[in-house]
Protein backbone atom coordinates (compact mmCIF):
# COMPACT_ATOMS: atom_id res chain seq x y z
CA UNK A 1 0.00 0.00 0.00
CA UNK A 2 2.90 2.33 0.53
CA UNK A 3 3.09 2.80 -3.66
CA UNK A 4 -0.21 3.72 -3.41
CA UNK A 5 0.51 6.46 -1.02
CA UNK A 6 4.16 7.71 -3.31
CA UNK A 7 1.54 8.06 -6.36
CA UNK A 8 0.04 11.02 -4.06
CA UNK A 9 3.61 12.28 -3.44
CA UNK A 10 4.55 12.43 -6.58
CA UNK A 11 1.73 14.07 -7.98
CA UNK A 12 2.05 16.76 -5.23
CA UNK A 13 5.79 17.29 -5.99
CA UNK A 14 4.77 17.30 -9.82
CA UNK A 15 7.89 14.54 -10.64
CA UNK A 16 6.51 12.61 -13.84
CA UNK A 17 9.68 10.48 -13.85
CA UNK A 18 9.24 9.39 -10.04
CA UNK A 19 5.62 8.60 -10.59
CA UNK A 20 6.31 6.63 -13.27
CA UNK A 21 8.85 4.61 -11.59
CA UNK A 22 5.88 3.73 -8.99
CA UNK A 23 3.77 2.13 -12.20
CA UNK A 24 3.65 -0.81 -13.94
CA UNK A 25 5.31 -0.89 -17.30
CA UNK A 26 1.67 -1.59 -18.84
CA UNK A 27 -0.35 0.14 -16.45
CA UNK A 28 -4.31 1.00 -17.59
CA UNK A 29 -4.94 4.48 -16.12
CA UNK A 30 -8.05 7.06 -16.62
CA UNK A 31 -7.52 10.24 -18.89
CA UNK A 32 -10.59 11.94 -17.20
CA UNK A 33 -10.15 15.26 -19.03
CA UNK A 34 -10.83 12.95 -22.01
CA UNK A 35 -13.06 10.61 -21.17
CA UNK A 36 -10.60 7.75 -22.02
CA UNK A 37 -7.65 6.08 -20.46
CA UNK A 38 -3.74 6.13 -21.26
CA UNK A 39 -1.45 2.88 -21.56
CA UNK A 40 2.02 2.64 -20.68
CA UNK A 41 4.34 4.40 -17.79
CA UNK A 42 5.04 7.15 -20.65
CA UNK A 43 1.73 7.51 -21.69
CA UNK A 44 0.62 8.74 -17.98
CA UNK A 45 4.21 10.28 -17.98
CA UNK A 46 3.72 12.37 -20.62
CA UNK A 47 -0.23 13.05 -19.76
CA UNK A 48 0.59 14.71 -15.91
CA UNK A 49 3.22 17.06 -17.72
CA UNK A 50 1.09 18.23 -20.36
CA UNK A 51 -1.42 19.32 -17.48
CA UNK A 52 1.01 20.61 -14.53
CA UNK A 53 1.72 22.99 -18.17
CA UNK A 54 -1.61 24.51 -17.46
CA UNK A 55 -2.98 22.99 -14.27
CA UNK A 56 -2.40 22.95 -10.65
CA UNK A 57 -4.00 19.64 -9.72
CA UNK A 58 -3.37 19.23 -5.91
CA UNK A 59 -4.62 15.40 -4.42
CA UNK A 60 -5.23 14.80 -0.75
CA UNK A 61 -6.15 11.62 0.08
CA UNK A 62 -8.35 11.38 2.80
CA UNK A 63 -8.87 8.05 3.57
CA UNK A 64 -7.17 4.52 2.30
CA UNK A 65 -8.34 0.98 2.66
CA UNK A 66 -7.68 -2.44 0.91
CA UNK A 67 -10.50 -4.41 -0.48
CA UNK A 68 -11.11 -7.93 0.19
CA UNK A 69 -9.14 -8.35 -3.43
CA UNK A 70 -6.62 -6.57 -2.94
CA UNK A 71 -6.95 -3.51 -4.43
CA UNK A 72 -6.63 -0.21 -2.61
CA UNK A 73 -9.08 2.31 -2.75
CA UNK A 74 -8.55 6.00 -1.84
CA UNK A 75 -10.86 8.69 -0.79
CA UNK A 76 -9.35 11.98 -2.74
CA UNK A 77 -10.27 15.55 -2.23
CA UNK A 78 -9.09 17.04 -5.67
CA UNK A 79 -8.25 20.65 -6.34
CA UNK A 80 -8.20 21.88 -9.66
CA UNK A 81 -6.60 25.54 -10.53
CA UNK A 82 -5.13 27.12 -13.39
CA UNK A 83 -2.07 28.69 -14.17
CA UNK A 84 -2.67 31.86 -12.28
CA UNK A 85 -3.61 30.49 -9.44
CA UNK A 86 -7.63 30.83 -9.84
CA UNK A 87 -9.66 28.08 -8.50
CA UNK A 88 -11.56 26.17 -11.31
CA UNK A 89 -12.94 23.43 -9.09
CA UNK A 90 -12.78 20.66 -6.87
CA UNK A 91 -14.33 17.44 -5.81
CA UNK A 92 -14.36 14.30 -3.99
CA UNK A 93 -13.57 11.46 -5.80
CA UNK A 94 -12.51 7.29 -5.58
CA UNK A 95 -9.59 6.28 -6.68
CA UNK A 96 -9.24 2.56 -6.69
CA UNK A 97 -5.64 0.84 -7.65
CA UNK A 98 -4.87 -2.56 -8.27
CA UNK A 99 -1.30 -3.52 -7.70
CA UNK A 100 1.47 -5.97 -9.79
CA UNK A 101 3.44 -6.61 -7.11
CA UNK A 102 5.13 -3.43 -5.90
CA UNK A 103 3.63 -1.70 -8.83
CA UNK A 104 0.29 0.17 -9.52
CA UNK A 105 -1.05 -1.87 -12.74
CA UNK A 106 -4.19 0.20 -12.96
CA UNK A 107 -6.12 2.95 -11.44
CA UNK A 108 -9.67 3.70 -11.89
CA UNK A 109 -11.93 6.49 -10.55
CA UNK A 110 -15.54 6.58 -9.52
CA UNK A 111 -18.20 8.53 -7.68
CA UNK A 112 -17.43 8.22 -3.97
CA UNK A 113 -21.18 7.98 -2.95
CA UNK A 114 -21.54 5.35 -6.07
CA UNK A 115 -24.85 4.33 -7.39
CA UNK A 116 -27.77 4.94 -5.36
């Protein structure tokens, strides 16, 4: 679970190559901005530098369990601001990551409340 925790770090400290290093060589992650998801450690590499470029995405996780299968899921309070510093939104979202070994192999996001 501790990889799970230097993904946060990482994306804080806005270091593409260190988060990178925390995923799988194949790992499946969401593109939310686009609606689709990216493939490959240089795929998400390449996708957090293109937005710290325009964004200031800041990720606190708030709370962290592990599911009966493994997979870890995080409670995130996201805060989204441009360039200048203006806020352009937030939210409270899922995160759940499935782990390779000492690796996150995929990370998928959903509605915290989830269906009703």
């Amino acid at each position: 679970m501790d990889v799970v925790a230097q993904v946060y770090e990482a994306v804080d400290a806005r270091d593409a190559d260190r988060l990178a290093a925390l995923l799988a060589p194949d790992v499946d992650w969401p593109e939310p901005m686009g609606g689709g998801r990216l493939r490959g450690r240089d795929a998400v590499r390449r996708h957090w530098q293109d937005q710290w470029a325009v964004l200031d995405v800041t990720m606190a996780p708030r709370r962290t369990r592990v599911l009966p299968d493994g997979r870890v899921e995080v409670l995130v309070e996201v805060v989204v601001r441009d360039a200048d510093g203006d806020l352009l939104g937030g939210a409270t979202v899922l995160h759940t990551h499935t782990l390779a070994g000492d690796r996150v192999a995929r990370m998928d996001v959903g509605d915290p409340l989830g269906p009703l």
